[in-house]
C-alpha atoms as a PDB file:
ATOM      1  CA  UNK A   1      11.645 -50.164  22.226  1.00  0.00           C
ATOM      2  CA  UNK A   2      12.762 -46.614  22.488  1.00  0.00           C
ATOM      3  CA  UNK A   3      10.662 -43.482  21.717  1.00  0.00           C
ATOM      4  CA  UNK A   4      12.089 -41.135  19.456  1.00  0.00           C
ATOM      5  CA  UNK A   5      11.193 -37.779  20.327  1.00  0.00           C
ATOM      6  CA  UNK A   6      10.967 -35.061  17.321  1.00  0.00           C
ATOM      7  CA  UNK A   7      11.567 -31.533  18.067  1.00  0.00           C
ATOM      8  CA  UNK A   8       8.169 -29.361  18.225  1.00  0.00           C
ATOM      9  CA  UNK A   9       7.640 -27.231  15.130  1.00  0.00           C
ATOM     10  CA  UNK A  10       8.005 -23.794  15.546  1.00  0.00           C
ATOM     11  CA  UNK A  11       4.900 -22.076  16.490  1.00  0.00           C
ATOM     12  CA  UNK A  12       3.610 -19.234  13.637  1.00  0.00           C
ATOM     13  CA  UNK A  13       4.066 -15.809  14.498  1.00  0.00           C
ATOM     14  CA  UNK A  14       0.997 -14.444  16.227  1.00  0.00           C
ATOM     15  CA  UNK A  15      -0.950 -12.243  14.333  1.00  0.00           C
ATOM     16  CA  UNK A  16      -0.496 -10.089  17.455  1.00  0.00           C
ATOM     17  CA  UNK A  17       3.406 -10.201  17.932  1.00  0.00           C
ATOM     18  CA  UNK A  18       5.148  -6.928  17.459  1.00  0.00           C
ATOM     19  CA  UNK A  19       6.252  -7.292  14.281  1.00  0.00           C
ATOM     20  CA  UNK A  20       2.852  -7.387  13.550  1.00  0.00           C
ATOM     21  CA  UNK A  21       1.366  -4.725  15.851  1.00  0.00           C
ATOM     22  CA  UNK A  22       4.625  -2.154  14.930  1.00  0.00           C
ATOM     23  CA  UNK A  23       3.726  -3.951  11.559  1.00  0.00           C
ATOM     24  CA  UNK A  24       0.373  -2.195  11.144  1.00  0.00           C
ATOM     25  CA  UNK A  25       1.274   1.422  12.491  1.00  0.00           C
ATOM     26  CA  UNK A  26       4.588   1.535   9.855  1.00  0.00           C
ATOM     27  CA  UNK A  27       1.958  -0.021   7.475  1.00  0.00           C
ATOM     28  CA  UNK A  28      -0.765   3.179   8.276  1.00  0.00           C
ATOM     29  CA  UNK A  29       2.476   5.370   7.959  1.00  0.00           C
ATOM     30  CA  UNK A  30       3.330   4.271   4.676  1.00  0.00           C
ATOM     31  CA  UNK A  31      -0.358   4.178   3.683  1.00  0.00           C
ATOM     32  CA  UNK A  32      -0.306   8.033   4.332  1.00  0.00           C
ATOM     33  CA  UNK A  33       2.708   9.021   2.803  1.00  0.00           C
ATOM     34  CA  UNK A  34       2.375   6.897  -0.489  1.00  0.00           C
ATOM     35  CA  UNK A  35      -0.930   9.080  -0.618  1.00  0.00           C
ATOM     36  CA  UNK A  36       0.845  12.036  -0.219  1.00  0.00           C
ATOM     37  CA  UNK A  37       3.151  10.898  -2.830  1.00  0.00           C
ATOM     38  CA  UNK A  38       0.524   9.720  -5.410  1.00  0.00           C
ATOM     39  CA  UNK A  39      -1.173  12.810  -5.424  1.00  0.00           C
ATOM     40  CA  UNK A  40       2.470  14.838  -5.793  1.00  0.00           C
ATOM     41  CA  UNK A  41       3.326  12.654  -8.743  1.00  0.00           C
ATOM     42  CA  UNK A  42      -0.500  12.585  -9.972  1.00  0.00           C
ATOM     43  CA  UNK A  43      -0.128  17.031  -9.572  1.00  0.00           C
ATOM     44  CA  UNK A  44       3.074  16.803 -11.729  1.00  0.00           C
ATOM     45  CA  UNK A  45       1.657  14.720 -14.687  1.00  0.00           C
ATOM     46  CA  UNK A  46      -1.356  16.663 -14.447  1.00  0.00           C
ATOM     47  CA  UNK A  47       0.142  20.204 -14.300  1.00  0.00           C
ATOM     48  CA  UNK A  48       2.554  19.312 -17.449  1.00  0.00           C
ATOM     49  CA  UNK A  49       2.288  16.696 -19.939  1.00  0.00           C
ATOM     50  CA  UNK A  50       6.482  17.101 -20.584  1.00  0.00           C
ATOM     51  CA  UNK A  51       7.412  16.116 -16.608  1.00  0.00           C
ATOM     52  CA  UNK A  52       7.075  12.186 -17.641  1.00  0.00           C
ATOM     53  CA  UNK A  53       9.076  10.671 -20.753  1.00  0.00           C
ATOM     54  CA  UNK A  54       6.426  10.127 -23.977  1.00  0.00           C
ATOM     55  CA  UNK A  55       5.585   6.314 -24.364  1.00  0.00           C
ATOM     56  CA  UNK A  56       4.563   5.405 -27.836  1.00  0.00           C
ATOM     57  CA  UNK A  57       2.629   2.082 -28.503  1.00  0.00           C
ATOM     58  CA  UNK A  58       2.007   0.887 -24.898  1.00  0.00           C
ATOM     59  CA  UNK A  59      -0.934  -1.050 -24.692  1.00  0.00           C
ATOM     60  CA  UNK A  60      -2.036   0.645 -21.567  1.00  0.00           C
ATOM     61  CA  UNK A  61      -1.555   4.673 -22.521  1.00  0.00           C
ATOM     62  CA  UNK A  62      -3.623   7.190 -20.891  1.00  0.00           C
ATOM     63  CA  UNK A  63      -2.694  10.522 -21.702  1.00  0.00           C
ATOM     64  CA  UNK A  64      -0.947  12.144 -18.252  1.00  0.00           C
ATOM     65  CA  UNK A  65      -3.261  14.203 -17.206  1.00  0.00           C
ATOM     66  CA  UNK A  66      -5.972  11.263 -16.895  1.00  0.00           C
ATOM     67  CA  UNK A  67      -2.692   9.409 -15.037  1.00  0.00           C
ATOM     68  CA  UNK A  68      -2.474  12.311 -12.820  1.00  0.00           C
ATOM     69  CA  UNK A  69      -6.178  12.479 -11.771  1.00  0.00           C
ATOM     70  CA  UNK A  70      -6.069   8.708 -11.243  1.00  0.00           C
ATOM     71  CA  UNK A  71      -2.683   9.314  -8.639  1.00  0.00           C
ATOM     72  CA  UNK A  72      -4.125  12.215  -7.210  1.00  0.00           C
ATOM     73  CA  UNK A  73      -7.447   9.978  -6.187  1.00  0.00           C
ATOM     74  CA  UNK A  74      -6.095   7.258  -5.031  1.00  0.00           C
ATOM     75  CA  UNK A  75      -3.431   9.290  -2.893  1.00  0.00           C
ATOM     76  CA  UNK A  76      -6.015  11.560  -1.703  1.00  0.00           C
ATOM     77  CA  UNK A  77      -7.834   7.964   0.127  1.00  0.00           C
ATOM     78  CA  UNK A  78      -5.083   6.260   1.030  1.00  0.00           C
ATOM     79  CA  UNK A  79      -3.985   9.615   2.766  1.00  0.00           C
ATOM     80  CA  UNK A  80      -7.423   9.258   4.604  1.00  0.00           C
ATOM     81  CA  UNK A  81      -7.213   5.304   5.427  1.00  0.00           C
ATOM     82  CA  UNK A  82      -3.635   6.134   6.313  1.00  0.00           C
ATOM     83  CA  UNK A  83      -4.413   8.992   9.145  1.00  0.00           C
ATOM     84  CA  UNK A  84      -7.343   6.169   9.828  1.00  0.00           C
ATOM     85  CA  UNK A  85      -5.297   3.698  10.757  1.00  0.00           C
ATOM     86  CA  UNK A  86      -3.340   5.743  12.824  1.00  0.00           C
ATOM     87  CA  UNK A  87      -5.698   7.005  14.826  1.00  0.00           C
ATOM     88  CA  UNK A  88      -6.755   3.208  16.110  1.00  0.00           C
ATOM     89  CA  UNK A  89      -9.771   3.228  13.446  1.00  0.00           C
ATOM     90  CA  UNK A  90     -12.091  -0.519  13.362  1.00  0.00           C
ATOM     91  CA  UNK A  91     -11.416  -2.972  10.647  1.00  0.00           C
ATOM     92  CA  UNK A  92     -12.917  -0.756   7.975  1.00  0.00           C
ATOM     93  CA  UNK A  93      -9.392   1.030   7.870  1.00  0.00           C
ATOM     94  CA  UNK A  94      -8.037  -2.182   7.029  1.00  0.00           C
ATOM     95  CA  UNK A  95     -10.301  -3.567   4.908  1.00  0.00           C
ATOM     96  CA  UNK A  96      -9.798  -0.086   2.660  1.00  0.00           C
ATOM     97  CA  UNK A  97      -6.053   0.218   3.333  1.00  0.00           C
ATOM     98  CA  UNK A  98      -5.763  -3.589   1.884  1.00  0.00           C
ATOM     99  CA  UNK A  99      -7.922  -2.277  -0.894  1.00  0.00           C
ATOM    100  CA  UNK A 100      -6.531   1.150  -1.550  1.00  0.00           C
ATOM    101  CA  UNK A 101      -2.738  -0.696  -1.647  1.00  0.00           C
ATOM    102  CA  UNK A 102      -3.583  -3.602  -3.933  1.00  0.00           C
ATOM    103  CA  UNK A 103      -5.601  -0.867  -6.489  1.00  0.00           C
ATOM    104  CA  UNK A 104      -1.802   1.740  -6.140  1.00  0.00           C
ATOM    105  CA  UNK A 105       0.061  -1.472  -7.019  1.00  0.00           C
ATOM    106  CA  UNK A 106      -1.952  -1.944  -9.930  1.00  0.00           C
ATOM    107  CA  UNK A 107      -1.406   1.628 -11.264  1.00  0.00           C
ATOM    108  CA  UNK A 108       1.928   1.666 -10.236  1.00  0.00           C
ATOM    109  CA  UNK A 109       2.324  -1.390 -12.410  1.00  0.00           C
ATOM    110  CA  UNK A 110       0.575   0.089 -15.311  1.00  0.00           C
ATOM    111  CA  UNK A 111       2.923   3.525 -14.606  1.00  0.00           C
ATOM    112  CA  UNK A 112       6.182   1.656 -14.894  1.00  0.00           C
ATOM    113  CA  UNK A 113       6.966   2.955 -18.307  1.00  0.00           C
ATOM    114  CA  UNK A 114       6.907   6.735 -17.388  1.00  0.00           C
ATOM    115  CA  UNK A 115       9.009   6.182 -14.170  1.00  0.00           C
ATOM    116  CA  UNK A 116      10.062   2.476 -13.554  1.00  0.00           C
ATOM    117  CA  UNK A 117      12.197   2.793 -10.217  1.00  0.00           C
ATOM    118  CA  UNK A 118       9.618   4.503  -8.596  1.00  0.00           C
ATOM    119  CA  UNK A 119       7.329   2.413  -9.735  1.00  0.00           C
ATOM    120  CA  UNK A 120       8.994  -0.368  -8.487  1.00  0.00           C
ATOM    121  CA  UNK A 121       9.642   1.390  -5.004  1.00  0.00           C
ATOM    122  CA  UNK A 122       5.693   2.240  -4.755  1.00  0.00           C
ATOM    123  CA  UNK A 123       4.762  -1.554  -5.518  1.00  0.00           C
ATOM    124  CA  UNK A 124       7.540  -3.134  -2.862  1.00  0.00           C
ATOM    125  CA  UNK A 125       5.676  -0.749  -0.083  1.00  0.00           C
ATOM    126  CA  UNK A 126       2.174  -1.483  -1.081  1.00  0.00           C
ATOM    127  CA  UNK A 127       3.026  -5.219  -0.729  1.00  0.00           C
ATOM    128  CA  UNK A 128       4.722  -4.534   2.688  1.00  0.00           C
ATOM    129  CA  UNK A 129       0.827  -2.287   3.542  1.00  0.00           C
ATOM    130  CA  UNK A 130      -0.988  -5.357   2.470  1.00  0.00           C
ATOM    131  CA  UNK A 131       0.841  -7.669   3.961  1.00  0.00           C
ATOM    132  CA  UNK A 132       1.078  -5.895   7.333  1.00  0.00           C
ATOM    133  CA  UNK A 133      -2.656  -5.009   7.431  1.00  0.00           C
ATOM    134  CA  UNK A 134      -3.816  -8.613   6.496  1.00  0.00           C
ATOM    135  CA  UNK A 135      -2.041 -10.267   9.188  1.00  0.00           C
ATOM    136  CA  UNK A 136      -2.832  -7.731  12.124  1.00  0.00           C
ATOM    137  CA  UNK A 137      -5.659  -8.842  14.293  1.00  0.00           C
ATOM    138  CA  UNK A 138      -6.022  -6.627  16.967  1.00  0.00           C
ATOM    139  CA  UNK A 139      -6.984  -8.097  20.591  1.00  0.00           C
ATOM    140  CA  UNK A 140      -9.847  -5.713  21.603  1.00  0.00           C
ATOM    141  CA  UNK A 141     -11.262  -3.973  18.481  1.00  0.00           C
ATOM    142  CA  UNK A 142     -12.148  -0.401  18.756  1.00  0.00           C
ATOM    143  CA  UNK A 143     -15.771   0.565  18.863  1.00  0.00           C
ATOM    144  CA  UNK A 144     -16.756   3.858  16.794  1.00  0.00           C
END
């Protein structure tokens, strides 16, 4: 009787590995600057009404300037649990990063008629911020 031997799976990536460390700083990066962009594009719909094509009969419209105040807030926190995250903050920067990303998808989403490519663009990098933030554990957490 022989023994067949099977080759070993290959292991899951650690939720330590680089990718996943260099993972969560490029994650806090992005976090900050799609902030910093929210609240440029929130500034321009709120500033003028004309900067963003006229949508008639969506089922989601909000006049711009509520759109704008909406960008502008949830840029101005994820610019905060961006520069959080960065500086080594405890899970809480996570837990809100995760948060703040899945809420800019979701206004992103409802924003894709005024400007659908960068819609698109802001969506693809808040999946890449949640995904990077839920699968970083770090090793020794930091104590505030």
């Amino acid at each position: 009787m022989t023994q067949q031997t099977h080759p070993a799976p290959a292991p899951a990536p650690a939720p330590n590995s680089g990718w996943a460390t260099g993972g969560v700083v490029f994650a806090g990066v992005l976090l900050l600057m799609n902030g910093i962009f929210a609240i440029l594009q929130g500034i321009s719909a709120i500033a003028t009404d004309d900067v963003y094509t006229r949508i008639h009969n969506y089922v989601y419209k909000i006049n711009l300037t509520g759109w704008g105040w909406i960008l502008v807030i949830l840029g101005a926190l994820g610019v905060i649990a961006g520069a959080a995250l960065l500086k080594g903050a405890p899970g809480w920067a996570r837990g809100v990063g995760i948060f703040l990303a899945a809420l800019s998808m979701v206004a992103q989403f409802l924003f894709l008629p005024y400007a659908p490519l960068w819609a698109l663009i802001m969506i693809g990098i808040d999946f890449f911020v949640i995904w990077a933030l839920a699968l970083y554990r770090p090793e020794h957490p930091a104590h505030v």
